[in-house]
Structures are given as C-alpha cells and as structure tokens.
N, C-alpha and C. Protein backbone atom coordinates (compact mmCIF):
# COMPACT_ATOMS: atom_id res chain seq x y z
N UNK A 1 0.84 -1.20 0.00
CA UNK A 1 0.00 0.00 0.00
C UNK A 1 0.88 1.25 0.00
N UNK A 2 0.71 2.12 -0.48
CA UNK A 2 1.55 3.60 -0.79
C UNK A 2 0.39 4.74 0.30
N UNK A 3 1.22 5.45 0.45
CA UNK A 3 0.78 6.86 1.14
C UNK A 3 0.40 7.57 0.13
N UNK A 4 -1.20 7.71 0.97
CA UNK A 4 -2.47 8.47 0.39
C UNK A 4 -2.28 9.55 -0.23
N UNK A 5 -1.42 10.21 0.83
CA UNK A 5 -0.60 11.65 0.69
C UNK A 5 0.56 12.20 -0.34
N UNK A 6 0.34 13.27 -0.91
CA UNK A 6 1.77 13.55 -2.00
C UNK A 6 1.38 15.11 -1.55
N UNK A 7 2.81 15.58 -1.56
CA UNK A 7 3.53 16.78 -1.86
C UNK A 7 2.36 17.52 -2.65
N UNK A 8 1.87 19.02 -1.92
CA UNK A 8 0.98 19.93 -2.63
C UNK A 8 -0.29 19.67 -2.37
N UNK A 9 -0.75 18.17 -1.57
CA UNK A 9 -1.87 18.29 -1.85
C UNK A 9 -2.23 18.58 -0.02
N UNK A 10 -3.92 19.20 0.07
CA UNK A 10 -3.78 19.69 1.39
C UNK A 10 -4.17 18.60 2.50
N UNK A 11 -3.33 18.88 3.67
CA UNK A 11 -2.86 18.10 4.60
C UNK A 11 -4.52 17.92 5.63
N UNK A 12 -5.18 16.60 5.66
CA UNK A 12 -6.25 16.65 5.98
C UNK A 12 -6.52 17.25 7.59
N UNK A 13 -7.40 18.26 8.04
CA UNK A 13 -7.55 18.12 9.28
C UNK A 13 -7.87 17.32 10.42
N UNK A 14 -7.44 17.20 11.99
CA UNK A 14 -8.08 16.29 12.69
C UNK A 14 -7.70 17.15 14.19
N UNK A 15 -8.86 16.40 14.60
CA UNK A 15 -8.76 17.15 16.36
C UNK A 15 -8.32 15.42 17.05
N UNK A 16 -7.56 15.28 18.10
CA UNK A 16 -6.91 14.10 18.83
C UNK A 16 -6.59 14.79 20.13
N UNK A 17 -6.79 13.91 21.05
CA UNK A 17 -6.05 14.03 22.42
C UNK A 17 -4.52 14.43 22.57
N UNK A 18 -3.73 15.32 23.32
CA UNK A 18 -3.05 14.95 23.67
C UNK A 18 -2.42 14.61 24.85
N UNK A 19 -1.60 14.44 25.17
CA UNK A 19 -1.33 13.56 26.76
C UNK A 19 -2.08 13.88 28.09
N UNK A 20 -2.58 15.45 28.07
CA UNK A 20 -3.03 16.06 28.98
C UNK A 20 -5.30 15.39 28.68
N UNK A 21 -5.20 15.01 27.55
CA UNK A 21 -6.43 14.32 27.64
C UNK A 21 -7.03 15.63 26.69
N UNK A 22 -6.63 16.56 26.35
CA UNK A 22 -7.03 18.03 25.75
C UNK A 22 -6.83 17.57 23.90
N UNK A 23 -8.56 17.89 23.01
CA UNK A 23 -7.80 18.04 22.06
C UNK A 23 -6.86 18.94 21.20
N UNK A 24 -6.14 18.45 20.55
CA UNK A 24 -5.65 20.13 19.60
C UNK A 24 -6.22 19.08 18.36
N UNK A 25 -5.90 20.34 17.25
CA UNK A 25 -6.31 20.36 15.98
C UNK A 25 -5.63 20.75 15.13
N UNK A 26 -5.44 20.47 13.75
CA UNK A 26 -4.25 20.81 13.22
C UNK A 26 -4.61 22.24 12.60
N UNK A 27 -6.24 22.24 12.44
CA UNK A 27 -6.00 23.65 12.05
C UNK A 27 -5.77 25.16 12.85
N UNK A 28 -5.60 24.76 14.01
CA UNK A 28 -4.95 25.98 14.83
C UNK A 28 -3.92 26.15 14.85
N UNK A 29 -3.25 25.31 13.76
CA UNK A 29 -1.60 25.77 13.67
C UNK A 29 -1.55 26.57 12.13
N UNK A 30 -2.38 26.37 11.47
CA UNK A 30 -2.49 27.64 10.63
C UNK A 30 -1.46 28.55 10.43
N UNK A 31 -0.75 29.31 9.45
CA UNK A 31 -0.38 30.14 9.59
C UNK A 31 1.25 29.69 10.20
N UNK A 32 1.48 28.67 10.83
CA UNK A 32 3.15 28.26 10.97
C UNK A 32 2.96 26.63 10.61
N UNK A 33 4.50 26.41 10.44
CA UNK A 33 4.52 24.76 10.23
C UNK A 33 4.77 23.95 11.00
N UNK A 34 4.30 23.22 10.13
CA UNK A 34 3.93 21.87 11.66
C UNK A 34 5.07 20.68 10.62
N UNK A 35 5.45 19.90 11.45
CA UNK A 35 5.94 18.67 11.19
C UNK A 35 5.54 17.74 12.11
N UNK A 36 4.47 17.16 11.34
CA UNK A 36 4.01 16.09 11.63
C UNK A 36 4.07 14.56 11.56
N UNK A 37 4.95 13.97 12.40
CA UNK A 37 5.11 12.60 12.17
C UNK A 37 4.70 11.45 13.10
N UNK A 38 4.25 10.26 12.31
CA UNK A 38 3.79 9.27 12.85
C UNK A 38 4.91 7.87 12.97
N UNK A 39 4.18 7.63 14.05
CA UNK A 39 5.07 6.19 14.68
C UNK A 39 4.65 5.56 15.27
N UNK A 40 5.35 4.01 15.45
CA UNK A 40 4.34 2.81 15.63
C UNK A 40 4.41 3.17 17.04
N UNK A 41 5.16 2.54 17.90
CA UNK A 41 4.79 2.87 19.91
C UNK A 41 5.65 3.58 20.55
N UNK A 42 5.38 3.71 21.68
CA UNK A 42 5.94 4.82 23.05
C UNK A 42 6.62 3.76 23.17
N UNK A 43 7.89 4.45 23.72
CA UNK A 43 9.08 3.41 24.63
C UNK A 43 9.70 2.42 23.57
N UNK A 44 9.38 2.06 22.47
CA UNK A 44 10.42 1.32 21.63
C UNK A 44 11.28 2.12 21.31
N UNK A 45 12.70 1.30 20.93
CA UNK A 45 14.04 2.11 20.87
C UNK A 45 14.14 2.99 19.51
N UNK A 46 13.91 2.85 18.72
CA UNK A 46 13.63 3.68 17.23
C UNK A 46 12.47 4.92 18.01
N UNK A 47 11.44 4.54 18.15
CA UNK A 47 10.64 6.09 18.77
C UNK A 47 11.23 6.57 19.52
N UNK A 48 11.71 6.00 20.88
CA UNK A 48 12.53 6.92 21.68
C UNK A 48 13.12 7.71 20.94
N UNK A 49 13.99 7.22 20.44
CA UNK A 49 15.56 8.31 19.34
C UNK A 49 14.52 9.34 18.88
N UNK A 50 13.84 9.00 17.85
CA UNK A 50 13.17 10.32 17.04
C UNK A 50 12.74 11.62 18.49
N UNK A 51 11.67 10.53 18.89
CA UNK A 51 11.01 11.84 20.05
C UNK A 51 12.29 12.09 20.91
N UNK A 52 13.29 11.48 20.90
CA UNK A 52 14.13 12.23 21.66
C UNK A 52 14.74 13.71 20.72
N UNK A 53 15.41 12.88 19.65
CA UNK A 53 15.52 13.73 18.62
C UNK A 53 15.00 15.30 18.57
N UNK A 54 13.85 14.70 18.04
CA UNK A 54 12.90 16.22 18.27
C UNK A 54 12.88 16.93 19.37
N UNK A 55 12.85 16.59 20.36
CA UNK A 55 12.96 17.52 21.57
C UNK A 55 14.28 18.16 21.94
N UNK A 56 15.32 17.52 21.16
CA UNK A 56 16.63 18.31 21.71
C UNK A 56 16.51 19.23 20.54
N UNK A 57 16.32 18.90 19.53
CA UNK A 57 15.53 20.04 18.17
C UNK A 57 15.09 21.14 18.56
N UNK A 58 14.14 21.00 19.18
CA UNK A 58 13.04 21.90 19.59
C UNK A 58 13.18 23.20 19.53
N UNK A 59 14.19 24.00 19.80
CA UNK A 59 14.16 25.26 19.69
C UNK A 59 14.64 25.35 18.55
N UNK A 60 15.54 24.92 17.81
CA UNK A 60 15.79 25.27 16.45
C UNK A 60 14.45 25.50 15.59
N UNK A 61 13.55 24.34 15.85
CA UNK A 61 12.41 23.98 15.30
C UNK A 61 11.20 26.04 15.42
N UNK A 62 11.21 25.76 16.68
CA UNK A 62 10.47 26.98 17.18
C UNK A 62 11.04 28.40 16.69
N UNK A 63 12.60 28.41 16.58
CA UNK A 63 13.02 29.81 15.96
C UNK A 63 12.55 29.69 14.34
N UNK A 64 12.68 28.46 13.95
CA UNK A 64 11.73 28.66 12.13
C UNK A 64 10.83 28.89 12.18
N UNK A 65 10.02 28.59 13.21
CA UNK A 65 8.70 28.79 13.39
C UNK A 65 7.40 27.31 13.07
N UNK A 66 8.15 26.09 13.42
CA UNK A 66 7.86 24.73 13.12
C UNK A 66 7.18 24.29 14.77
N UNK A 67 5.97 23.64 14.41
CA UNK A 67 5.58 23.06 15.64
C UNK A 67 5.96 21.52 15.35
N UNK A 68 6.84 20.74 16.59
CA UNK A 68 6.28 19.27 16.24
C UNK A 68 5.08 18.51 16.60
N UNK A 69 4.89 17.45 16.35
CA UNK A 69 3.46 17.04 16.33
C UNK A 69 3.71 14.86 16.17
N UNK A 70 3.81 14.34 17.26
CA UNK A 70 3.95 13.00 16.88
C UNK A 70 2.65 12.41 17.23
N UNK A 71 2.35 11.55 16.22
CA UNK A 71 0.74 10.80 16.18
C UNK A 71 1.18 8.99 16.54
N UNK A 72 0.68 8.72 17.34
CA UNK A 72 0.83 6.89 17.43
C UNK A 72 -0.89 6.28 17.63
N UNK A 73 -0.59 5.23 17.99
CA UNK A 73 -1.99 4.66 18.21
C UNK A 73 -2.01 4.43 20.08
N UNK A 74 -1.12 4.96 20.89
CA UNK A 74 -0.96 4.70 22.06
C UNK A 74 -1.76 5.54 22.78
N UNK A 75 -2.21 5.07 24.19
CA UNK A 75 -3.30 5.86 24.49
C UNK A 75 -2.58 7.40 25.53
N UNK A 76 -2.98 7.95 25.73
CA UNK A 76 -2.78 9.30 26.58
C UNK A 76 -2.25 8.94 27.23
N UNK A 77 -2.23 8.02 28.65
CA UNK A 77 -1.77 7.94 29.64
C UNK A 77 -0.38 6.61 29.25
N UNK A 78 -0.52 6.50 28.03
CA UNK A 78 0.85 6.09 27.50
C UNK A 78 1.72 7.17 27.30
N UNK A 79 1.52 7.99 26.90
CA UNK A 79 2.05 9.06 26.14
C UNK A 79 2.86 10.01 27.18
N UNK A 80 2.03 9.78 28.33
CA UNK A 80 2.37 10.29 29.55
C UNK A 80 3.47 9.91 30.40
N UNK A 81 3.61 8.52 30.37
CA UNK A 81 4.66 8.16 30.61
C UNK A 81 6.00 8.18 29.71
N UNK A 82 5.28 7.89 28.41
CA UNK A 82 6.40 8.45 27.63
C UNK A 82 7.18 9.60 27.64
N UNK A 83 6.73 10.66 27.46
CA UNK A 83 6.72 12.20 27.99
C UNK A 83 7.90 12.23 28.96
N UNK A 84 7.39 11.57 30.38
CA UNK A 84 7.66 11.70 31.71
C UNK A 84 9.11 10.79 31.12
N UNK A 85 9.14 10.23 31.08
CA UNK A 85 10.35 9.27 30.95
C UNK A 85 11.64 9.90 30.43
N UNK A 86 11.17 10.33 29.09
CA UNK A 86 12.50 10.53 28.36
C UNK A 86 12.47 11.95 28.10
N UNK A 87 12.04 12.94 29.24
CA UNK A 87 11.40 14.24 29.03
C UNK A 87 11.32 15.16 27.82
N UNK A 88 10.10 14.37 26.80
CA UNK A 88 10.02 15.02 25.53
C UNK A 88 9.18 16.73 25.84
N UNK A 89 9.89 17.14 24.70
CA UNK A 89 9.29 18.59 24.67
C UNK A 89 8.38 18.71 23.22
N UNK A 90 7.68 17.85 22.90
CA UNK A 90 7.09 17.88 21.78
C UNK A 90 5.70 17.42 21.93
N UNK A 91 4.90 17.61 20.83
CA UNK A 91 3.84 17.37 21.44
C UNK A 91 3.32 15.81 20.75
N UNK A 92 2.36 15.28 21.51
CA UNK A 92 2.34 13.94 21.25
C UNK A 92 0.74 13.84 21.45
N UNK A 93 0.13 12.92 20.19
CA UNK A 93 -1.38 12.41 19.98
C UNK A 93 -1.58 11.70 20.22
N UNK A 94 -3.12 10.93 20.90
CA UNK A 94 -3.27 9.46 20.80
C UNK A 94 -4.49 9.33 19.72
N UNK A 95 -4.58 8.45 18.99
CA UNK A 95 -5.36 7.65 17.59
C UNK A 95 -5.58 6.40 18.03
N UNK A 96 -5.90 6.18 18.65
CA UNK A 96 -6.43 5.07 19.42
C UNK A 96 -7.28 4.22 18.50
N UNK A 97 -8.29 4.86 17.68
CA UNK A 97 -8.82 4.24 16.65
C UNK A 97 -8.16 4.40 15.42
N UNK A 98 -7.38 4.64 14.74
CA UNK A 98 -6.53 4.67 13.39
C UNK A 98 -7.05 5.46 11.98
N UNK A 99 -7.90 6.63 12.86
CA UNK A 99 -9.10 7.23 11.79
C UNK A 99 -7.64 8.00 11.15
N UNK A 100 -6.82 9.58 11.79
CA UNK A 100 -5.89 10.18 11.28
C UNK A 100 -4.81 8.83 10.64
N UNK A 101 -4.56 8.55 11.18
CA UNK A 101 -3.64 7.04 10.59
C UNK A 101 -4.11 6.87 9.63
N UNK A 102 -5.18 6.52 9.20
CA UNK A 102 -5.67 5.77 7.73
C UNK A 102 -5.72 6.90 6.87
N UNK A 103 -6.30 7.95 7.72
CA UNK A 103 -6.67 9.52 6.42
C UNK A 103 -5.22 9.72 6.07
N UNK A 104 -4.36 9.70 6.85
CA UNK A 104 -3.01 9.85 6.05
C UNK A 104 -2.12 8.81 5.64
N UNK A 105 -2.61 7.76 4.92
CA UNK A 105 -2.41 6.31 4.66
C UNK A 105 -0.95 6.13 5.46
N UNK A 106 -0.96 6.16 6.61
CA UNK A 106 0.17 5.50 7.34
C UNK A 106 0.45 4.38 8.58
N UNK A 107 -0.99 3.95 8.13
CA UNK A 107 -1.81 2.66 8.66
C UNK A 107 -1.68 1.53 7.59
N UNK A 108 -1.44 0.36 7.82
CA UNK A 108 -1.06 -0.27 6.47
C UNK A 108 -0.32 -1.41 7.24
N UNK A 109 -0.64 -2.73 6.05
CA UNK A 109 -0.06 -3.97 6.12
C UNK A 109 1.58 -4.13 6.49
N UNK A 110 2.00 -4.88 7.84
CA UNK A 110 2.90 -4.75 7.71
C UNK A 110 3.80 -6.33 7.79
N UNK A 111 4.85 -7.01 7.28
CA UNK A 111 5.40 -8.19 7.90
C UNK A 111 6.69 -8.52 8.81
N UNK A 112 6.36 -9.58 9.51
CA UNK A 112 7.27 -9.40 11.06
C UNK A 112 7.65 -10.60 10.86
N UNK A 113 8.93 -11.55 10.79
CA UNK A 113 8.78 -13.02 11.04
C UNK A 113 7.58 -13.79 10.32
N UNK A 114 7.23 -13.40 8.93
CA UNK A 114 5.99 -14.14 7.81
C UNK A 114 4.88 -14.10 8.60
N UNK A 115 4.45 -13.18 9.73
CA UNK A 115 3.17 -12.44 10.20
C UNK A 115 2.59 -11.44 9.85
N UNK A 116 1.96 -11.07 8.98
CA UNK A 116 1.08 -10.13 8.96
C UNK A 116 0.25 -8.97 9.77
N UNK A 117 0.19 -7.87 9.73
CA UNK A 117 -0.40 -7.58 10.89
C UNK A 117 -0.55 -5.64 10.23
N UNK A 118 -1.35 -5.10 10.48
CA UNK A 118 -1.58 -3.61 10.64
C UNK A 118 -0.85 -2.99 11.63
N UNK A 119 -0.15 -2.28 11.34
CA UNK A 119 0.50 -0.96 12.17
C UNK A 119 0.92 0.24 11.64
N UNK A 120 1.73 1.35 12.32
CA UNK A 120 1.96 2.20 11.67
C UNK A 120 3.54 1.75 10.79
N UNK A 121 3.35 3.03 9.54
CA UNK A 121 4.31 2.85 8.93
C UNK A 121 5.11 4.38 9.17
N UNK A 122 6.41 4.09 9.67
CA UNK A 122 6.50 5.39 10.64
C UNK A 122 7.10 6.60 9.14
N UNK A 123 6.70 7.55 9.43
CA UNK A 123 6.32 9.37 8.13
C UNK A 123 6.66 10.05 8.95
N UNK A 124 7.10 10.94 8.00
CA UNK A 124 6.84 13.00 8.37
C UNK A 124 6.10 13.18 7.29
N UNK A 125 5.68 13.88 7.44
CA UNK A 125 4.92 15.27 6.59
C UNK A 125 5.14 16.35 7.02
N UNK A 126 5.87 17.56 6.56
CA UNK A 126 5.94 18.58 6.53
C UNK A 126 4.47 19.53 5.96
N UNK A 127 4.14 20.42 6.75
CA UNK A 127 2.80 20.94 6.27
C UNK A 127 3.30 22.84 6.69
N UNK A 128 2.72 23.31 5.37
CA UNK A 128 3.24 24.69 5.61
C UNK A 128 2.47 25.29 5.77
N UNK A 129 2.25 26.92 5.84
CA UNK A 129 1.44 27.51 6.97
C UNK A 129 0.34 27.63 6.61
N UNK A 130 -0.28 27.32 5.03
CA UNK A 130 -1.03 27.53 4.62
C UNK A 130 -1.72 25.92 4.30
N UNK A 131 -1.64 24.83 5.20
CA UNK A 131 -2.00 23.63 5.15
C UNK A 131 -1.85 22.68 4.08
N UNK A 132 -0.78 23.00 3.30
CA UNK A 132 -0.32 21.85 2.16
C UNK A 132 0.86 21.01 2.79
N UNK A 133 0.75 20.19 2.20
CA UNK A 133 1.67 18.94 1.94
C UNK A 133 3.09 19.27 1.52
N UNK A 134 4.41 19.88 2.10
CA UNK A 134 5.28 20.52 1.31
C UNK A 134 6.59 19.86 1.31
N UNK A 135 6.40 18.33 1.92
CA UNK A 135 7.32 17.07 2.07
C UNK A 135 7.06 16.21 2.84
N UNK A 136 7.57 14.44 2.42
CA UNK A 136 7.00 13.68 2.60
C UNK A 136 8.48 13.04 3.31
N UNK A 137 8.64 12.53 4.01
CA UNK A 137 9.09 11.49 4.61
C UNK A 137 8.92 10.14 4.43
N UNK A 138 9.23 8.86 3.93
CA UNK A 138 8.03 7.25 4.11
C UNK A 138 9.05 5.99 3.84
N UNK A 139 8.35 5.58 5.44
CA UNK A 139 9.54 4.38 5.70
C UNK A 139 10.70 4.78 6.35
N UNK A 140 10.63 6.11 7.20
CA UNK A 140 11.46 6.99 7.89
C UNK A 140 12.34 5.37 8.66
N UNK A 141 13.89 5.95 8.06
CA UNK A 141 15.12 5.63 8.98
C UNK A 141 15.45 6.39 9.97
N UNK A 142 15.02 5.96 11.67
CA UNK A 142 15.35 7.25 12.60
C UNK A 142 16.55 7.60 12.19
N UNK A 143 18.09 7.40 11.99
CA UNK A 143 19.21 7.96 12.40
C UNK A 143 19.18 8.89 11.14
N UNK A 144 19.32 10.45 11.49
CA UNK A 144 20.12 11.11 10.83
C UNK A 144 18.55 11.99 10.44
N UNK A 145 17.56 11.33 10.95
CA UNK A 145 16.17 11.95 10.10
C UNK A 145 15.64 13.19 10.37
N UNK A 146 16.27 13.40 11.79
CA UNK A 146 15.59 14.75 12.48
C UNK A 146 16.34 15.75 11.75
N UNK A 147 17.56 15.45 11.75
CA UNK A 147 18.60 16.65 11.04
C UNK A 147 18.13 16.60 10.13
N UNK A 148 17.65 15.89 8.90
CA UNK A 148 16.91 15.88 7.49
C UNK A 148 16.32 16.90 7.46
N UNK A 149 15.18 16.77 8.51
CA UNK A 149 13.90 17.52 8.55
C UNK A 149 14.05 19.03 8.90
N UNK A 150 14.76 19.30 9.99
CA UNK A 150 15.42 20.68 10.23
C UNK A 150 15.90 21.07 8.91
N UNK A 151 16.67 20.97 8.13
CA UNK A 151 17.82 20.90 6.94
C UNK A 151 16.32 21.42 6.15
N UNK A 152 15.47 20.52 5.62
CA UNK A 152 14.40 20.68 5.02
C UNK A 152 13.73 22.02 5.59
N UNK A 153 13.10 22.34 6.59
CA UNK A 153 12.29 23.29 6.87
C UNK A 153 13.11 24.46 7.02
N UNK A 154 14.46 24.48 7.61
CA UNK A 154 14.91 25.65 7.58
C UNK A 154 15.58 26.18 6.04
N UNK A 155 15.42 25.55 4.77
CA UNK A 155 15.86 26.02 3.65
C UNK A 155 14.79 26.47 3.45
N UNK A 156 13.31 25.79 3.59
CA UNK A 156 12.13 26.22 3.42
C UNK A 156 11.61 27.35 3.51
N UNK A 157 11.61 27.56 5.36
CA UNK A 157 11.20 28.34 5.60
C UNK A 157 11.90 29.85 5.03
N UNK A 158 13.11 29.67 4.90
CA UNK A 158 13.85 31.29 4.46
C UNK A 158 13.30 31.75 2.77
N UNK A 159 13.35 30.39 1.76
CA UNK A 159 13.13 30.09 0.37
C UNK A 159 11.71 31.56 0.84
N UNK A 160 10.25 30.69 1.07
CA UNK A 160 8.88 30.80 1.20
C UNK A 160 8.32 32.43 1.52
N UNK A 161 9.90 32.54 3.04
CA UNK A 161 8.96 34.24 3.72
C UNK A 161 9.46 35.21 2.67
C-alpha cells in the first residue's frame, strides 16, 4: 500500500487528544509549520531516538517557526509516561482508533517473522502555513532523520517568507 498523501496536496484536518487528555487540531496551527510525524509505539528504541531527537531540536524547530506534532496509536496515559520518561518537549497524539492514521495512509499492512499484521508505517509530513503537503518522509530511517527535517524546513522556511 503507498501513502495516500503527495507533496501539494492539502494536509487533511483532525482534532486528537493529547497527553493532557485536551484536544488540539491541526487547524490551529495555521499560519506556521507543523511537522508532523507518525510512529508505531511509546518506549520502543527507534521512537525513543526520534522523540528524543525532536525535543533536543526543539528550539531550532520553534526559531523557524515549526511546531512538532507525533501521532501513534498509544493511548494518553501512555504518552504520559512516555513524555515523563524521556522528558520530551514535543507534542504527542493518541489515535487510538486509526481514523488520522488511515486519512493519512500510514496505517497499512505490515510483515514481522511471515506475520502479517496492521501498524503504523513510521512518516513526516511537513505541512506549511497555509495547510499543504510541502514534504513527505516514508519508511522513515530514525538515524540522521531529524537533522533531514530541520535541513528541510529551515531552507524552506527562508526560500517561502
């Protein structure tokens, strides 16, 4: 299965929990960019890195003017511990049902040991201030990806204002 999603086209909205049990929405980020990426669970060693990643990011991210935004299928009070653990500074969703997951085809067949099974297929999407699609990430290799993405938005962002 391929991602729903391509470059230009606009980045669908959704309201989700985040850790605090509060929803946000993507369209209140309007107007700045969001990098939005999805991943399979809290506390595995590949998510750790990224969400760690991103949070030592974070201000670079915030002087471009980039919000992060990580989506899993884990519930809030997962997220919470996650958070708490590896003290992320980013913000984190729960999809508990796989509705944003599927709208942004990053829900999908996956194989483990000739098992079959649905999970996430871990993405970025870059979304610019005006809610398009302005890079894709798919089949994200954590090492080296966060710097990608910085690299990406900050040529961006200077190119765009």
């Amino acid at each position: 299965m391929e991602l729903k999603l391509k470059v230009a086209d606009k980045a669908p909205d959704f309201c989700l929990p985040n850790a605090s049990d509060e929803k946000v929405c993507l369209k209140v980020f309007r107007g700045k960019w969001v990098v939005l990426y999805f991943y399979p669970k809290d506390n595995t060693s590949g998510c750790i890195k990224e969400a760690v990643d991103f949070s030592v990011s974070i201000k670079d991210f915030n002087q471009m003017g980039a919000t992060i935004i990580g989506v899993s299928p884990d519930s809030t009070t997962s997220h919470v511990n996650f958070i708490n653990k590896h003290n992320l500074k980013i913000i984190l969703l729960s999809d508990a049902e796989h509705k944003v997951l599927e709208k942004y085809g990053v829900w999908q067949k996956k194989k483990m040991y000739g098992r079959e099974y649905f999970g996430v297929v871990r993405t970025t999407f870059v979304i610019d201030p005006k809610g398009k699609v302005k890079q894709v990430w798919d089949k994200v290799k954590v090492a080296g990806h966060v710097d990608a993405v910085k690299d990406f938005v900050g040529v961006t962002c200077k190119r765009i204002r």
